[in-house]
Protein backbone atom coordinates (compact mmCIF):
# COMPACT_ATOMS: atom_id res chain seq x y z
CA UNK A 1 80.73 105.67 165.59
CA UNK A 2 80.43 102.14 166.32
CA UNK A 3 82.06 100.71 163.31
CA UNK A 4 85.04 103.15 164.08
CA UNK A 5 84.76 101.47 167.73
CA UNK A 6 85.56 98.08 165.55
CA UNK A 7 88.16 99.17 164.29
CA UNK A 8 90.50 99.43 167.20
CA UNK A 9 90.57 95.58 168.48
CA UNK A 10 90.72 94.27 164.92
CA UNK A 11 93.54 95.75 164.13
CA UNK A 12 95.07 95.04 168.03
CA UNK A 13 94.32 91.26 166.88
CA UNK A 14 96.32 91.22 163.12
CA UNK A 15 98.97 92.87 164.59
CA UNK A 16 100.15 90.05 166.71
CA UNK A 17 98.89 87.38 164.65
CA UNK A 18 101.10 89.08 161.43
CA UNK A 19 104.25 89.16 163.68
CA UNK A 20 103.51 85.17 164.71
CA UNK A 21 103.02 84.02 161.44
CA UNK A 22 106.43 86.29 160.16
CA UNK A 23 108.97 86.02 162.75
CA UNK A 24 107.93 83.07 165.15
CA UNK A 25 108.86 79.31 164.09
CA UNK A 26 105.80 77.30 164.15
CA UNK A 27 104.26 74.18 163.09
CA UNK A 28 102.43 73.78 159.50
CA UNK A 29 99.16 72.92 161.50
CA UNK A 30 99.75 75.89 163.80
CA UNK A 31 100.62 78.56 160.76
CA UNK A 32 97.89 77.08 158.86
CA UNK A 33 95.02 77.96 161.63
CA UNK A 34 96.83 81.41 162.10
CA UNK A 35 96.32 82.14 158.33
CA UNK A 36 92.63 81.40 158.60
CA UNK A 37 92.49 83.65 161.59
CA UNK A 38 94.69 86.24 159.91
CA UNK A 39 92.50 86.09 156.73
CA UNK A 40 89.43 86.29 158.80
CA UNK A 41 90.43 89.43 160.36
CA UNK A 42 91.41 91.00 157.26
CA UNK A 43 87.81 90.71 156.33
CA UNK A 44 86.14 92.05 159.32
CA UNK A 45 88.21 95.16 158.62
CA UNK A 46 86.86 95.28 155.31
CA UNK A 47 83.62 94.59 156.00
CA UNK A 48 83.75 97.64 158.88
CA UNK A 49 85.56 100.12 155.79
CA UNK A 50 82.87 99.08 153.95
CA UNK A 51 80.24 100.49 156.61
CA UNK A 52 82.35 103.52 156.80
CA UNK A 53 82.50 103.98 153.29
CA UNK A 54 78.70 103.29 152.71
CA UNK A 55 78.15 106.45 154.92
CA UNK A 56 80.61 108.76 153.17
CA UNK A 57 78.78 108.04 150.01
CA UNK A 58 75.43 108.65 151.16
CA UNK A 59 76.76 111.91 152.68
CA UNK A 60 78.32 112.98 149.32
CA UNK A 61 81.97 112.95 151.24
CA UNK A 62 83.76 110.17 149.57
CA UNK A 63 87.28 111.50 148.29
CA UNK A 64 89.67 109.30 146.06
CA UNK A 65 93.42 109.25 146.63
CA UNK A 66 94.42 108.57 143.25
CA UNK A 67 97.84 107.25 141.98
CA UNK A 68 98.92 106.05 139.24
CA UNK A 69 99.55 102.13 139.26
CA UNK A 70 100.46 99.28 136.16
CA UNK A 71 96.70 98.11 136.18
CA UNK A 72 97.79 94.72 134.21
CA UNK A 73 100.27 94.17 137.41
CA UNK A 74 97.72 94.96 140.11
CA UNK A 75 95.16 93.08 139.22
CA UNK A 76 97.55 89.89 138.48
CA UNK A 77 98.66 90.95 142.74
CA UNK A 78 94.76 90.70 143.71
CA UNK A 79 94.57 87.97 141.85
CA UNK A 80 97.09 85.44 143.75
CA UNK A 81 95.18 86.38 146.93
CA UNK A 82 93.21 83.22 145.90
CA UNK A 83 95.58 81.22 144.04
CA UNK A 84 95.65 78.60 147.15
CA UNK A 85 92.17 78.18 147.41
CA UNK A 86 91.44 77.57 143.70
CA UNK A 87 94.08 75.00 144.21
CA UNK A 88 92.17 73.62 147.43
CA UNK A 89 88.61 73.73 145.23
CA UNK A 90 90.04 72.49 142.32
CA UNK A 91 88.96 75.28 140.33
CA UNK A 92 90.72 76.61 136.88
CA UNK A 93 91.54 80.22 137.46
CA UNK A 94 93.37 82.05 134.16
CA UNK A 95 94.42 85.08 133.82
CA UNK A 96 93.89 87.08 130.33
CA UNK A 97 95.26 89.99 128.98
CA UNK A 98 96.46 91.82 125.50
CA UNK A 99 98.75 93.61 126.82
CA UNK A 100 101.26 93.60 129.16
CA UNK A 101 101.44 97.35 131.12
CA UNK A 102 98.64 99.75 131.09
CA UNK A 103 99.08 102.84 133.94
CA UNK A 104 95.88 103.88 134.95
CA UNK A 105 95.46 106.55 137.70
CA UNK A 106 92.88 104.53 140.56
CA UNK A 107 92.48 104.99 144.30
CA UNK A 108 94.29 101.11 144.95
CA UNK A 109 91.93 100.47 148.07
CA UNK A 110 88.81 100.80 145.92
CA UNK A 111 89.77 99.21 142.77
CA UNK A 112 91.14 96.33 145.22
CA UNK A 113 87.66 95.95 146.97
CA UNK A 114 85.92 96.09 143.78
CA UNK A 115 88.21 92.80 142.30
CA UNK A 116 88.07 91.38 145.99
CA UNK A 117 84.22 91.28 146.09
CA UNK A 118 83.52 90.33 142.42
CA UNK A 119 86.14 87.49 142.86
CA UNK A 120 85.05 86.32 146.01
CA UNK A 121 81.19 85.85 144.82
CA UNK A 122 83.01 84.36 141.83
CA UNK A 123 84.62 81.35 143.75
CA UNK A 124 81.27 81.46 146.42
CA UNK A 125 78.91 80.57 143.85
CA UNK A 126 81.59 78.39 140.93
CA UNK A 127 81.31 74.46 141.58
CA UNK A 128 84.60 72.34 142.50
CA UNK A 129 85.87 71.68 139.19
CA UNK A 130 84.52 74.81 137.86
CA UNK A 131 86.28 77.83 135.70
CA UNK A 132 86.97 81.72 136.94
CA UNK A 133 88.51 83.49 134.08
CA UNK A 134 89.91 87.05 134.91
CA UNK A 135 91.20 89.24 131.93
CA UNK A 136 92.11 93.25 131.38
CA UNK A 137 91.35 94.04 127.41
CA UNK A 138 93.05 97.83 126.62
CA UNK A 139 89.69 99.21 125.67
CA UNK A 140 91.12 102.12 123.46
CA UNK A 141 90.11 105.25 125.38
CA UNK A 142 89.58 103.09 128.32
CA UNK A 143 90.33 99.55 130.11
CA UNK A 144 87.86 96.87 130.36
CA UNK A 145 87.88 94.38 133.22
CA UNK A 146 86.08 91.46 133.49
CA UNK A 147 85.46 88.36 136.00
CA UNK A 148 83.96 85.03 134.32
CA UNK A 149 82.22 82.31 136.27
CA UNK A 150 80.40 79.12 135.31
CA UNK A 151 78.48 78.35 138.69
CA UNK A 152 75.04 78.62 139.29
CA UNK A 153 74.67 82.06 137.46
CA UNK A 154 71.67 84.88 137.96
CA UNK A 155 67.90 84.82 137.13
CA UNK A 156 66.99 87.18 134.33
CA UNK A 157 64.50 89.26 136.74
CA UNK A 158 67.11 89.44 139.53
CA UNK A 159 69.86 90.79 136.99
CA UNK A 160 68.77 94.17 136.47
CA UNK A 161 68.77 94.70 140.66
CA UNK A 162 71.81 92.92 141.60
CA UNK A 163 73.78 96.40 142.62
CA UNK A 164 70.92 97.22 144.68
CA UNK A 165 71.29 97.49 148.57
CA UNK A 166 70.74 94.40 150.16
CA UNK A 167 68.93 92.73 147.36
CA UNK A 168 67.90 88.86 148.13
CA UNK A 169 68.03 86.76 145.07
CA UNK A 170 65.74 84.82 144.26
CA UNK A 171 66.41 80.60 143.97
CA UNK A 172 69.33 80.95 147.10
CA UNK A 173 69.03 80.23 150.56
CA UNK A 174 68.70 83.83 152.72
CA UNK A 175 71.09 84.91 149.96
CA UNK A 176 71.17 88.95 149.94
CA UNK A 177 73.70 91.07 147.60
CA UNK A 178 74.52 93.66 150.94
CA UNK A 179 76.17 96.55 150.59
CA UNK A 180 78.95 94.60 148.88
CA UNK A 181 77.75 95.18 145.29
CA UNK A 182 76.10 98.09 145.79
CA UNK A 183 79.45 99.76 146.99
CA UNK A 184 81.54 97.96 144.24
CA UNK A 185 79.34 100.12 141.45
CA UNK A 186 80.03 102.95 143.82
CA UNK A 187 83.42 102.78 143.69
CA UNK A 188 83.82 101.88 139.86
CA UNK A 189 81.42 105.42 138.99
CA UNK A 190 83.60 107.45 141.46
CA UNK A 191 86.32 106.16 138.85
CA UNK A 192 84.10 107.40 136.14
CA UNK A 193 83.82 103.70 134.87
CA UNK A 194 80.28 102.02 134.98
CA UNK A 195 79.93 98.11 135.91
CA UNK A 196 77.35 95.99 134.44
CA UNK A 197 76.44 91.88 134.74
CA UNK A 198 75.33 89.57 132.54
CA UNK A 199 74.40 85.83 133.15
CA UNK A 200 73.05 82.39 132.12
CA UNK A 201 71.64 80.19 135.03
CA UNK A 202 73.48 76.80 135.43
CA UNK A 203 75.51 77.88 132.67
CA UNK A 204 77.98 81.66 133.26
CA UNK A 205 77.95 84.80 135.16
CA UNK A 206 80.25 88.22 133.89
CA UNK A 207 80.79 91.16 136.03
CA UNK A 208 82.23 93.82 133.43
């Protein structure tokens, strides 16, 4: 009930801020700090759907609203949400693919929290200088997704418990996984996909 409470003077604040930045002329300094605030907001909302959704699972009353969407184009969309700070980091961020359309039928808010979150702890934990390769392989009978990183990467004994709930790795600094991976396996089995991770410390890390 309180996350719902959130809800309300979130979206009361990216309202205004989204009709600034669109229709109001401003200053470069000005629509930059609006963007971060803008940005910020965005993810306090998903942080409180991510509550909300946490407790429809655990009730067994998560529903999908499926359509069908060009997966090839939709991720390349999710992608550019972070073409400005790879720029900013310095960070070489490709895109993959072997072929060009592929219509899958997803719900588009899960599938775009499930890229969000692996590509955000992508860039998190990839050094300045470092690589982030995205691609979409047609997988025959199915489509294969992966996110690439070469940052710090993922012990072998923390690997097989990385989806748990709230999960502290080991070797960070009051690091924990959350609910944010735990809820992006979620999603990808209410898809009837699976998700697995595979890593070399100091060397890769591969969500799949």
């Amino acid at each position: 009930n309180i996350s719902h409470e959130f809800r309300t003077p979130l979206t009361l604040i990216h309202g205004p801020v989204e009709h600034v930045l669109k229709n109001c002329p401003l200053s470069d300094d000005v629509r930059s700090q609006l963007q971060i605030v803008e940005k910020n907001v965005k993810r306090m909302l998903l942080l409180v759907n991510q509550i909300l959704d946490f407790r429809k699972i655990e009730n067994n009353k998560m529903m999908l609203t499926l359509k069908q969407v060009d997966i090839v184009q939709f991720t390349q969309e999710i992608l550019s949400y972070f073409e400005t700070y790879a720029e900013t980091e310095k960070i070489v961020y490709k895109f993959r693919t072997d072929t060009s359309h592929q219509q899958l039928w997803i719900d588009t808010d899960k599938i775009e929290q499930v890229l969000l979150n692996l590509l955000s702890n992508a860039f998190k934990y990839s050094p300045k200088y470092g690589t982030i390769l995205v691609s979409v392989t047609d997988n025959g009978p199915s489509v294969l997704i992966e996110v690439e990183d070469n940052g710090k990467g993922i012990d072998k004994e923390s690997l097989p418990r990385i989806f748990d709930r709230f999960y502290a790795l080991k070797n960070t600094s009051n690091y924990s996984t959350g609910i944010g991976l735990h809820l992006t396996r979620e999603y990808v089995e209410l898809h009837h996909g699976y998700i697995t991770a595979d890593s070399l410390p100091g060397a890769y890390t591969v969500f799949r």
